[in-house]
Protein backbone atom coordinates (compact mmCIF):
# COMPACT_ATOMS: atom_id res chain seq x y z
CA UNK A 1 0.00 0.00 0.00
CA UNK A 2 1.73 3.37 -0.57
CA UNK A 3 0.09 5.78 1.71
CA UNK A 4 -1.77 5.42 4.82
CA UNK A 5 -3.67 9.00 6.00
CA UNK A 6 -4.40 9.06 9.37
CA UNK A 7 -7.20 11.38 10.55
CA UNK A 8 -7.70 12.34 14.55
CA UNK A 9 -11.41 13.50 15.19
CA UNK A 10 -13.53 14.64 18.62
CA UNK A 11 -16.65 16.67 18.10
CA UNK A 12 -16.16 18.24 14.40
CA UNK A 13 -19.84 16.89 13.27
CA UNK A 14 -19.79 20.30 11.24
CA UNK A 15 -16.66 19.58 8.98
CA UNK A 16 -15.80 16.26 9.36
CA UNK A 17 -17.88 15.08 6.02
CA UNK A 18 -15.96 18.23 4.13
CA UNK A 19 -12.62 15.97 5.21
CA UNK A 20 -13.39 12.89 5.05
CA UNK A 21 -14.59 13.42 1.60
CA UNK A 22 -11.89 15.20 0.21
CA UNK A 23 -9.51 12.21 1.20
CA UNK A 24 -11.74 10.11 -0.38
CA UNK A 25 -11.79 11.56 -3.64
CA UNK A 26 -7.92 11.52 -3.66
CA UNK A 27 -6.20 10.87 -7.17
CA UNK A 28 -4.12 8.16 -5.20
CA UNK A 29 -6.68 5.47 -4.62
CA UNK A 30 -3.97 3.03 -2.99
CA UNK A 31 -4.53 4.30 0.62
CA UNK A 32 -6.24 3.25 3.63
CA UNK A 33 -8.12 6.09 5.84
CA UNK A 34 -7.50 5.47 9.23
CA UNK A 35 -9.64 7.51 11.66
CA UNK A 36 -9.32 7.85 15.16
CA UNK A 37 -12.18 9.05 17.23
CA UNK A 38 -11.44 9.94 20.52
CA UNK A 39 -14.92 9.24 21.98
CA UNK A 40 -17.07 12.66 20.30
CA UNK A 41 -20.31 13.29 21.30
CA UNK A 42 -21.73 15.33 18.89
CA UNK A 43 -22.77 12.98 15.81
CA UNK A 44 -18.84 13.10 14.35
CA UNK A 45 -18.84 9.22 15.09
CA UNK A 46 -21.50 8.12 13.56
CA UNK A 47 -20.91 10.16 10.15
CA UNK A 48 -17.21 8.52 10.15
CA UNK A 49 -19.19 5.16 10.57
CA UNK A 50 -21.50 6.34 6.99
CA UNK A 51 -18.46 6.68 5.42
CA UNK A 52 -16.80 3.30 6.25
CA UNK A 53 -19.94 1.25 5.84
CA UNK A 54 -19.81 2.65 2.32
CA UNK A 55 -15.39 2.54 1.60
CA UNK A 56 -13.69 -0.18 2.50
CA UNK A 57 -10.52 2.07 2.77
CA UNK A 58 -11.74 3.92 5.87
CA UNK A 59 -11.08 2.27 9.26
CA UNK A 60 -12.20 3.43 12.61
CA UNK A 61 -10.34 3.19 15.74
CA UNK A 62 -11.77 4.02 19.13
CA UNK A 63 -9.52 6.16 21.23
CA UNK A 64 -9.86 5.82 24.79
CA UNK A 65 -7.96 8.68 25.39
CA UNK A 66 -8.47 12.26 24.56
CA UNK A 67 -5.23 13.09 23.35
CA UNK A 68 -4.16 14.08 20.01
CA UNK A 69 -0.67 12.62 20.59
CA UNK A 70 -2.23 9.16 21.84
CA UNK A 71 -4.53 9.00 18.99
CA UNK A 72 -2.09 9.79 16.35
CA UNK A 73 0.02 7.57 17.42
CA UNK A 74 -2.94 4.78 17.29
CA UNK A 75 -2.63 5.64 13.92
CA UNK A 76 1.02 5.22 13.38
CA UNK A 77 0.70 1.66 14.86
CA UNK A 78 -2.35 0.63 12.49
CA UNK A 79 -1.03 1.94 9.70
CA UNK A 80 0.61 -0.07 6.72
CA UNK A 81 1.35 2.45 4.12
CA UNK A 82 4.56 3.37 3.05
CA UNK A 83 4.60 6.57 3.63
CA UNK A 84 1.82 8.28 6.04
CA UNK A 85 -0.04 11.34 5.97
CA UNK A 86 -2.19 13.25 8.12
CA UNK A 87 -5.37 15.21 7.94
CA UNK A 88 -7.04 16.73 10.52
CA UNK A 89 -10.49 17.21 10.40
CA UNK A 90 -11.59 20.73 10.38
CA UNK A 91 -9.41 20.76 7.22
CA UNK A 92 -9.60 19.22 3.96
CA UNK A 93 -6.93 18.22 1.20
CA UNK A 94 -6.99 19.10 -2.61
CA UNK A 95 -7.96 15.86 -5.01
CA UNK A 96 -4.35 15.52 -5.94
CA UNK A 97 -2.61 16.16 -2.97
CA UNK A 98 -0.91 13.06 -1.96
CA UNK A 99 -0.90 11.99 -5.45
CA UNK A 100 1.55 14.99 -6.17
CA UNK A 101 3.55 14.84 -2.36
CA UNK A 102 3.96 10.13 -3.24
CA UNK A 103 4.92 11.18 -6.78
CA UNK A 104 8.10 12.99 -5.66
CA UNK A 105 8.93 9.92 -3.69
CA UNK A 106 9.12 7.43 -6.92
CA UNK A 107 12.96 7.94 -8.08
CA UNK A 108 14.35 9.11 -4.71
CA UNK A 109 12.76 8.20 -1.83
CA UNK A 110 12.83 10.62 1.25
CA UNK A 111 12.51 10.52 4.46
CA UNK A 112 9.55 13.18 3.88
CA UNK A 113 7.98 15.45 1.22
CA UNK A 114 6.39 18.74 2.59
CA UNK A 115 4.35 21.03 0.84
CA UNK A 116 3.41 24.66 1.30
CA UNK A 117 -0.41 24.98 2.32
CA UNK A 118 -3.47 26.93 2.12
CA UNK A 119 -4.83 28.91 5.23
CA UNK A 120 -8.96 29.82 4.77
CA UNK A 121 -11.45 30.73 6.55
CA UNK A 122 -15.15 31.91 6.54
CA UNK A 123 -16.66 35.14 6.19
CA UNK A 124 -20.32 36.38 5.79
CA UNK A 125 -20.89 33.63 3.62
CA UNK A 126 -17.85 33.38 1.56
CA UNK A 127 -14.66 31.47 1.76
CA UNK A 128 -11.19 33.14 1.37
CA UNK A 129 -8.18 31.80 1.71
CA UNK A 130 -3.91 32.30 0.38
CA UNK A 131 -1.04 29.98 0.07
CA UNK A 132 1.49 30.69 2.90
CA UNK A 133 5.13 29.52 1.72
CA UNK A 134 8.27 29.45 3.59
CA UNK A 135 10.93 32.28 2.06
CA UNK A 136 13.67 29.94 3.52
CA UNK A 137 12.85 26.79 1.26
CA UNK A 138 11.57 28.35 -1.59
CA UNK A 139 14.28 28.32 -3.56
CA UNK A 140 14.98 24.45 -3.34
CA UNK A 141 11.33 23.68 -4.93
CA UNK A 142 11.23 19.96 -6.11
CA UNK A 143 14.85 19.38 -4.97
CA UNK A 144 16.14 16.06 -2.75
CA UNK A 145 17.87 17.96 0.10
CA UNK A 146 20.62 15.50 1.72
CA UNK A 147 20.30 17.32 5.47
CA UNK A 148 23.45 15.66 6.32
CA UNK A 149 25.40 17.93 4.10
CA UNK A 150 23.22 20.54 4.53
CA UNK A 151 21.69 20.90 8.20
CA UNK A 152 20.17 24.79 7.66
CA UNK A 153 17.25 22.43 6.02
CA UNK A 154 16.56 20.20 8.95
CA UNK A 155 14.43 23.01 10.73
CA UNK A 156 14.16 25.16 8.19
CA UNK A 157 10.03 24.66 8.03
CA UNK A 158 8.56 23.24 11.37
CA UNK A 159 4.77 22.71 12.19
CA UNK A 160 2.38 22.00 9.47
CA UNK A 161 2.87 18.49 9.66
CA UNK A 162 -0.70 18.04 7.85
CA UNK A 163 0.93 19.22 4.54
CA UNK A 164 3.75 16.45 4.44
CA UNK A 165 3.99 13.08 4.12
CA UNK A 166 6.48 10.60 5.97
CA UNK A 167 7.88 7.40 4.99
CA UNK A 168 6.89 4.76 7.57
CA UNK A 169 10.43 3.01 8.25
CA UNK A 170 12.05 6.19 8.61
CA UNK A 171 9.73 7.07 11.73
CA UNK A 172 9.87 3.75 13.00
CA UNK A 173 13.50 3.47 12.59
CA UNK A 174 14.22 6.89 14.23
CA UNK A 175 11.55 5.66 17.19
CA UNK A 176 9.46 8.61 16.33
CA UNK A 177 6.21 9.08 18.19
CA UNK A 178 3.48 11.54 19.32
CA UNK A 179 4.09 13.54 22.96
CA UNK A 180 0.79 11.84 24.91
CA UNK A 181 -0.42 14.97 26.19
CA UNK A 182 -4.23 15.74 27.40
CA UNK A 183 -6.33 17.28 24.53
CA UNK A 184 -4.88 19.39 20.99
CA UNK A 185 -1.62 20.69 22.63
CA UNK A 186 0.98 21.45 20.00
CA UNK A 187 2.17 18.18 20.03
CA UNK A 188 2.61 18.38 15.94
CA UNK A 189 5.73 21.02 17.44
CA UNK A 190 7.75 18.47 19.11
CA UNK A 191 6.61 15.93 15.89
CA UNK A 192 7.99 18.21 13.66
CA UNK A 193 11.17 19.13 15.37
CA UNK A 194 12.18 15.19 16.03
CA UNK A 195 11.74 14.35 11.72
CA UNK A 196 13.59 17.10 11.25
CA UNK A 197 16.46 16.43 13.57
CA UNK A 198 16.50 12.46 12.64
CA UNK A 199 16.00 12.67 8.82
CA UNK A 200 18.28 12.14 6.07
CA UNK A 201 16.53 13.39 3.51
CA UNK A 202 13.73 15.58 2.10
CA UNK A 203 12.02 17.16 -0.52
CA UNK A 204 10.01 21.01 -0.21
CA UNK A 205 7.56 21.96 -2.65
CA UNK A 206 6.19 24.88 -2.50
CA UNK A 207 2.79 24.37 -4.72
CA UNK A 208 -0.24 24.68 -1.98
CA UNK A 209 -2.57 21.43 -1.48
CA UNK A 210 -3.75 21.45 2.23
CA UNK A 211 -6.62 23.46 3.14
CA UNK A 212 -5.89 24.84 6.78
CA UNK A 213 -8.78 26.05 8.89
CA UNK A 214 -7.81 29.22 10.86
CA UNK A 215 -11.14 30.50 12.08
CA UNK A 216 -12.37 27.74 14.45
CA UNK A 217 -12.82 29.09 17.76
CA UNK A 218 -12.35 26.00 19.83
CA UNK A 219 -8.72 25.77 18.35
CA UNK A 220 -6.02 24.83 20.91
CA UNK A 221 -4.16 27.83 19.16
CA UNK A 222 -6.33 29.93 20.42
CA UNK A 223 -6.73 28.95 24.38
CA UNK A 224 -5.18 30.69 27.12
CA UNK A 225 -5.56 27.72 29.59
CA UNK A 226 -2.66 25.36 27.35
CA UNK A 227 0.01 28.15 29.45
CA UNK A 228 2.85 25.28 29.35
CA UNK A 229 2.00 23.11 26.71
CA UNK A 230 4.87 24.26 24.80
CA UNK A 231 7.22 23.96 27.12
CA UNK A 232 6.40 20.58 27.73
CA UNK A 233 6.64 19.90 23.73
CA UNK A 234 10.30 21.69 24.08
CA UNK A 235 10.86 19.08 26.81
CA UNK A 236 9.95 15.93 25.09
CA UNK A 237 12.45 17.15 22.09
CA UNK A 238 15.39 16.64 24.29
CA UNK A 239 14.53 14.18 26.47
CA UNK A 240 14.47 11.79 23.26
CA UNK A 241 17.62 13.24 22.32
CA UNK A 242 19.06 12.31 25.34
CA UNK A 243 17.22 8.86 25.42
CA UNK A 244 18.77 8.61 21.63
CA UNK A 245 22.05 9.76 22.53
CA UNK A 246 21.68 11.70 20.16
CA UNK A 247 24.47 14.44 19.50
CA UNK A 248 23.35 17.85 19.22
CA UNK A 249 26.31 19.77 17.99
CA UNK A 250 25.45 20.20 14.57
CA UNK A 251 22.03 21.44 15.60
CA UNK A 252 22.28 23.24 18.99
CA UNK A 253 21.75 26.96 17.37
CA UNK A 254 18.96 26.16 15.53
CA UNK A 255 16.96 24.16 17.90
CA UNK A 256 17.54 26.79 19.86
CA UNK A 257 16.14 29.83 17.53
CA UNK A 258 12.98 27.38 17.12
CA UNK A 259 12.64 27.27 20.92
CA UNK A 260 12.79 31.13 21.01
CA UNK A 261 10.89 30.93 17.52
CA UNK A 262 7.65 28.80 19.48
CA UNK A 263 8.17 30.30 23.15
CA UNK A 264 7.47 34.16 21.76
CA UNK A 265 4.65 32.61 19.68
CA UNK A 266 3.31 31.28 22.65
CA UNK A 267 3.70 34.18 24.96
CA UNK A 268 2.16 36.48 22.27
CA UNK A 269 -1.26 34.12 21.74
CA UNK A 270 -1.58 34.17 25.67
CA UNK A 271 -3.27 37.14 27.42
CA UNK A 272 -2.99 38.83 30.95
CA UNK A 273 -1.87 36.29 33.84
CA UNK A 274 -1.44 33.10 31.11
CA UNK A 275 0.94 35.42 29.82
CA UNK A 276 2.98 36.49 32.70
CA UNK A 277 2.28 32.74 34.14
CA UNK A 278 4.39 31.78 31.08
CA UNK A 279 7.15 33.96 31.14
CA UNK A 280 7.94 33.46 34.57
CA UNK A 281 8.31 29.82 33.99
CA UNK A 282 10.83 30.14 30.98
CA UNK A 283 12.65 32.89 32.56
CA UNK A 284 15.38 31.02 34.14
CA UNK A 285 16.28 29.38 30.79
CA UNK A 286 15.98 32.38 28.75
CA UNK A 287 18.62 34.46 30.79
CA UNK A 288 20.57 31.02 30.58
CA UNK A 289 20.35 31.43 26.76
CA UNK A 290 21.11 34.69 27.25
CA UNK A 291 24.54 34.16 28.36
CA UNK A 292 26.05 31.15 26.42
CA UNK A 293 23.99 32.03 22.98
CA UNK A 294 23.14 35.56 22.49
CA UNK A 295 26.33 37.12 20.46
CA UNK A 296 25.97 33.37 18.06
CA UNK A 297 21.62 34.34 17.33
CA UNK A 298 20.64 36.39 14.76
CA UNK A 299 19.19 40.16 15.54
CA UNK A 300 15.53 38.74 14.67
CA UNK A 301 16.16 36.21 17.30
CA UNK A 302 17.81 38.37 19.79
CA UNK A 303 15.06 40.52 19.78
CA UNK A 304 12.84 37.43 20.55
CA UNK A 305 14.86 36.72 23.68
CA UNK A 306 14.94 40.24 24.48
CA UNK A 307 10.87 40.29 24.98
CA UNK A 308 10.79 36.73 26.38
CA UNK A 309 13.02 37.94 29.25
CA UNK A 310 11.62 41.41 29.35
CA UNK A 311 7.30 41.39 29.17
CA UNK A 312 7.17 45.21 29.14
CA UNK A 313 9.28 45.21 25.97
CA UNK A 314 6.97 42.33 24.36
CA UNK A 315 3.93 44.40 25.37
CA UNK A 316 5.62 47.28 23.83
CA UNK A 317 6.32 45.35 20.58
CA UNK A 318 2.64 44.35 20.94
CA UNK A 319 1.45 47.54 20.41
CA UNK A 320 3.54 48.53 17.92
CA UNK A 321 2.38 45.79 15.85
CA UNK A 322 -1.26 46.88 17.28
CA UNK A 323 -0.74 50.32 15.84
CA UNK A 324 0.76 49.42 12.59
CA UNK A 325 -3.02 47.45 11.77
CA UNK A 326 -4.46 50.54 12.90
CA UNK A 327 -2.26 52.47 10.33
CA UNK A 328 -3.34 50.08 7.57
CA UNK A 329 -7.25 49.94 8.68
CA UNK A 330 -6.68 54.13 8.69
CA UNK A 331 -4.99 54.12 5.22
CA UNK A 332 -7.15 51.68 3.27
CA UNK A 333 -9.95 53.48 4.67
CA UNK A 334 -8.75 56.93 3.68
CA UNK A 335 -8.54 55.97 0.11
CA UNK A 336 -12.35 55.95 -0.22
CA UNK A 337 -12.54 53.84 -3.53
CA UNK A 338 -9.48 54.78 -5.04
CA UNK A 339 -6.29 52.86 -5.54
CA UNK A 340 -2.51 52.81 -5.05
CA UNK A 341 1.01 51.39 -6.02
CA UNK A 342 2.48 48.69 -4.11
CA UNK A 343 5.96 48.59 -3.42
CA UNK A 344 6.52 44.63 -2.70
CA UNK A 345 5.21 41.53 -4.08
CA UNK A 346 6.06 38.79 -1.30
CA UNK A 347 3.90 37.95 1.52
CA UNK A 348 2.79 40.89 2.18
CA UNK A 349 1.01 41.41 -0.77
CA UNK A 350 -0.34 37.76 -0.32
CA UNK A 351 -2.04 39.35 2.94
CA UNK A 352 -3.10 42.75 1.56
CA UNK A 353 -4.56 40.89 -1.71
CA UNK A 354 -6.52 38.47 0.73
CA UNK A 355 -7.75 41.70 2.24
CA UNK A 356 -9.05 43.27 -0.18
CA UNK A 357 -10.88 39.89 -1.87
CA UNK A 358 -12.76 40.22 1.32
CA UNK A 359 -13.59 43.51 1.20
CA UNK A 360 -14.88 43.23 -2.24
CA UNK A 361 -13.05 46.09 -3.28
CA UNK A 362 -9.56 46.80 -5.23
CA UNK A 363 -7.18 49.19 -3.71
CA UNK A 364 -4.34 48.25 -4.95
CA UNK A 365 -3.63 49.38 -8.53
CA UNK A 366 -0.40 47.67 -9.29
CA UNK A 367 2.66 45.95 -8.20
CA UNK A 368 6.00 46.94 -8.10
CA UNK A 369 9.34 44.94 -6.69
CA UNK A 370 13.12 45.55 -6.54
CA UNK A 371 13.67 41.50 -7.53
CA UNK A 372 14.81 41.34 -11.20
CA UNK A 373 13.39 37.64 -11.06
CA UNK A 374 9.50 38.92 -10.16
CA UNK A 375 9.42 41.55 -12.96
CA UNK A 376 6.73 40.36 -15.52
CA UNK A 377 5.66 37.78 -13.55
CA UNK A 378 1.95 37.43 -12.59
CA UNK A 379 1.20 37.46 -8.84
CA UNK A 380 -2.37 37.36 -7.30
CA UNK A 381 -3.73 38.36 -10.68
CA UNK A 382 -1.07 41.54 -10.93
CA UNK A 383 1.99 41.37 -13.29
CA UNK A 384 4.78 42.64 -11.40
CA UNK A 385 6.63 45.70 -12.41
CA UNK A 386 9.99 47.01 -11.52
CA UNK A 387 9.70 49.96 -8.82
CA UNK A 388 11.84 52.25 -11.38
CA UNK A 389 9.21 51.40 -14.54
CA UNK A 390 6.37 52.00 -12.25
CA UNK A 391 7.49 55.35 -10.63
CA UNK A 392 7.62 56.83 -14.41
CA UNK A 393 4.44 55.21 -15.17
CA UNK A 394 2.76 56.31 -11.76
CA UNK A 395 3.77 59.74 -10.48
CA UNK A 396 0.97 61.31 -8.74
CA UNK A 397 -0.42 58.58 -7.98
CA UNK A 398 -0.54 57.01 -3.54
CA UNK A 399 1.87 54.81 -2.81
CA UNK A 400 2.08 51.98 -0.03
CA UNK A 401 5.08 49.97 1.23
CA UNK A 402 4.64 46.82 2.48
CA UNK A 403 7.86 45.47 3.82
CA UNK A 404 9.83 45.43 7.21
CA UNK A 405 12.92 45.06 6.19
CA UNK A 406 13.87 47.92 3.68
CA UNK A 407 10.88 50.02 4.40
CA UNK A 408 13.58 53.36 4.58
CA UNK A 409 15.74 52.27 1.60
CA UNK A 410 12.62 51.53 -1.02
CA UNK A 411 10.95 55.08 0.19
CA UNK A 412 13.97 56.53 -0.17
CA UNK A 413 13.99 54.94 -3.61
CA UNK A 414 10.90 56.91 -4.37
CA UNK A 415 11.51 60.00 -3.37
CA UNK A 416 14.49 60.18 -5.27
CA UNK A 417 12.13 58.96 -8.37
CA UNK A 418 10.47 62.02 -7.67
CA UNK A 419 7.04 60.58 -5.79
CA UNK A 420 5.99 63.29 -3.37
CA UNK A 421 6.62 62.34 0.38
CA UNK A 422 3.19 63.12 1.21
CA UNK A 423 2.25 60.53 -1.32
CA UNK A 424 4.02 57.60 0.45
CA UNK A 425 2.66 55.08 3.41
CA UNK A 426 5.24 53.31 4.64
CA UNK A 427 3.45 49.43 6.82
CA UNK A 428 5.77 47.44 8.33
CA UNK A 429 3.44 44.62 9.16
CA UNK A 430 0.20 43.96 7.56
CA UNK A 431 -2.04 41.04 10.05
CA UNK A 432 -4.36 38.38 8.23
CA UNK A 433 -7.72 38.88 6.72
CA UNK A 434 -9.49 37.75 8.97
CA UNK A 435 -7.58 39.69 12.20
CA UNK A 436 -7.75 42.81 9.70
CA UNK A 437 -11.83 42.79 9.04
CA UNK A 438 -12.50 42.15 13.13
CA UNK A 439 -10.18 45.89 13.60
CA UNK A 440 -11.72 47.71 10.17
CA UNK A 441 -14.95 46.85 11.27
């Protein structure tokens, strides 16, 4: 059999048939559907029952345990693919998802194939969605990566373990499993940390075939009472690194950014005392990271350590970020129907394109970017122009920069061009859709 999908389910009776369905329908018909119910309540057995009475494919498993970690791993020991995959089930999958992730497998045979995804969610009646890639893989599209040789891959593109699949000796060999914890509590962290510390090879794509739910309000992202769940995922990675005797030289900075990477998203997801709950309990280790790490981290990363140590500077941060989505909401409402040049064509505009599908409204006129290898290429339904081509094309015109990084050098840029200052919004972080619509409303 070449690919076993295991799906965890407890009381998602409102999307389960969605899922279920959509693995069904898969291009790849030689799979097996392995579902494990952990005991729901609310009708999401009995549909999963339907579905196997009527596909021979699907089996149910029964999981006495409420624990995404336990059932997944109930999964693991059923299955008999040769490679696995995993759908969760307030998602779906595209028809040819595994199809295209097993293909790449054929002449090579990783360890794993990952894909980029799609986040979506609901809004007055409508579905809208983008593909989120990874900037640090995306230039290795299609290619076998041999992480022994090149290690900056290993953890280069953690969490989303949904949009991979695994080949079943590798995690058996490396004595992978799930972290057993109570309930949805980022076990897929620790998961995704262990295959990429123990692989030996892998493959990144970075077409979109996963369809990630982000607007489900029962999602353990989105609970403050999971305060140390993270930490305890952090915990599991190097207790089976110790239990594996495994040496961590030639990964000890980068499992460490990831632990600074997961710990500030924590902190910021968490509210009032969750949050300061949290901090206090990492604070020993971060000032311990402090001192043997901080001159070896990169500034992004100081800065995370800097606001896990400090919670008035992450509050301050906070708000910063706070008032730059007030800046946007301010700006896109101040253009009152009319349109404007944007100054960068990466995920940013991903964002501010997904805004305005939901709006129902085009502000954005066109598309302009300093890469030589995006010029006359079509993004989001724009063809991208150079920034020089489109300041002669667009003087007079308002202009809006969307980018962190070289926000100062690109308005510079234009003001040289000749674009009027007062012409020129400079947003150094634009939030989701969906975040964006709850502050513009």
């Amino acid at each position: 059999m070449k690919l076993s999908v295991i799906m965890p389910s407890l009381n998602v009776a409102d999307y389960i048939e969605q899922c279920i369905v959509s693995v069904q329908k898969q291009s790849l018909k030689d799979i097996e559907i392995i579902c494990v119910d952990a005991g729901s309540t609310d009708g999401t057995r009995e549909i999963l029952q339907k579905y196997a009475d009527e596909d021979a494919r699907i089996k149910i498993i029964d999981s006495s345990v409420k624990s995404y970690g336990y059932q997944m791993n109930l999964g693991l020991d059923a299955a008999q693919g040769e490679y696995i995959g995993i759908v969760e089930t307030d998602d779906y999958v595209s028809d040819d998802m595994f199809e295209k992730l097993y293909e790449k497998t054929r002449k090579e045979h990783p360890d794993f194939v990952k894909s980029s995804y799609f986040e979506f969610f609901d809004y007055d009646g409508k579905t809208y969605g983008r593909c989120v890639r990874n900037v640090n893989i995306e230039d290795r599209n299609g290619e076998l990566i041999d992480l022994d040789n090149e290690n900056n891959y290993r953890l280069a593109d953690i969490n989303h373990i949904w949009s991979a699949i695994y080949k079943r000796d590798f995690l058996k060999r490396e004595k992978i499993r799930f972290h057993e914890t109570a309930g949805a509590s980022f076990q897929d962290t620790s998961f995704s940390i262990l295959v990429g510390l123990t692989a030996k090879t892998c493959i990144y794509l970075n077409d979109c075939y996963y369809h990630y739910r982000i607007d489900r309000l029962e999602s353990s992202v989105k609970s403050d009472s999971k305060v140390d769940c993270i930490i305890k995922e952090m915990n599991y990675v190097y207790k089976f690194m110790e239990e594996q005797k495994m040496d961590t030289g030639f990964c000890e900075l980068e499992l460490i950014s990831k632990k600074l990477d997961v710990y500030l998203w924590n902190a910021r997801r968490l509210s009032g005392i969750a949050r300061e709950t949290f901090m206090e309990m990492i604070q020993d280790n971060m000032i311990l990271i402090k001192k043997s790490y901080y001159t070896e981290l990169d500034k992004e990363r100081q800065s995370y350590l800097e606001q896990l140590i400090d919670i008035n500077r992450l509050n301050k941060e906070e708000a910063l970020l706070y008032e730059q989505r007030m800046k946007l909401v301010s700006y896109i409402k101040g253009l009152k129907g009319k349109r404007c040049i944007l100054v960068g064509a990466g995920r940013y505009f991903d964002k501010l394109n997904e805004i305005q599908q939901v709006m129902g409204e085009k502000y954005i006129q066109a598309v302009c970017d300093n890469s030589k290898s995006l010029w006359d290429r079509e993004v989001n339904g724009y063809v991208v122009q150079s920034v020089y081509e489109a300041i002669e094309q667009y003087k007079g015109e308002k202009w809006l920069i969307a980018n962190r990084k070289y926000s100062e050098e690109i308005k510079k840029q234009l003001l040289e061009g000749g674009i009027e200052e007062s012409d020129i919004k400079v947003i150094t972080y634009i939030p989701g859709a969906l975040e964006f619509m709850g502050d513009y409303l």
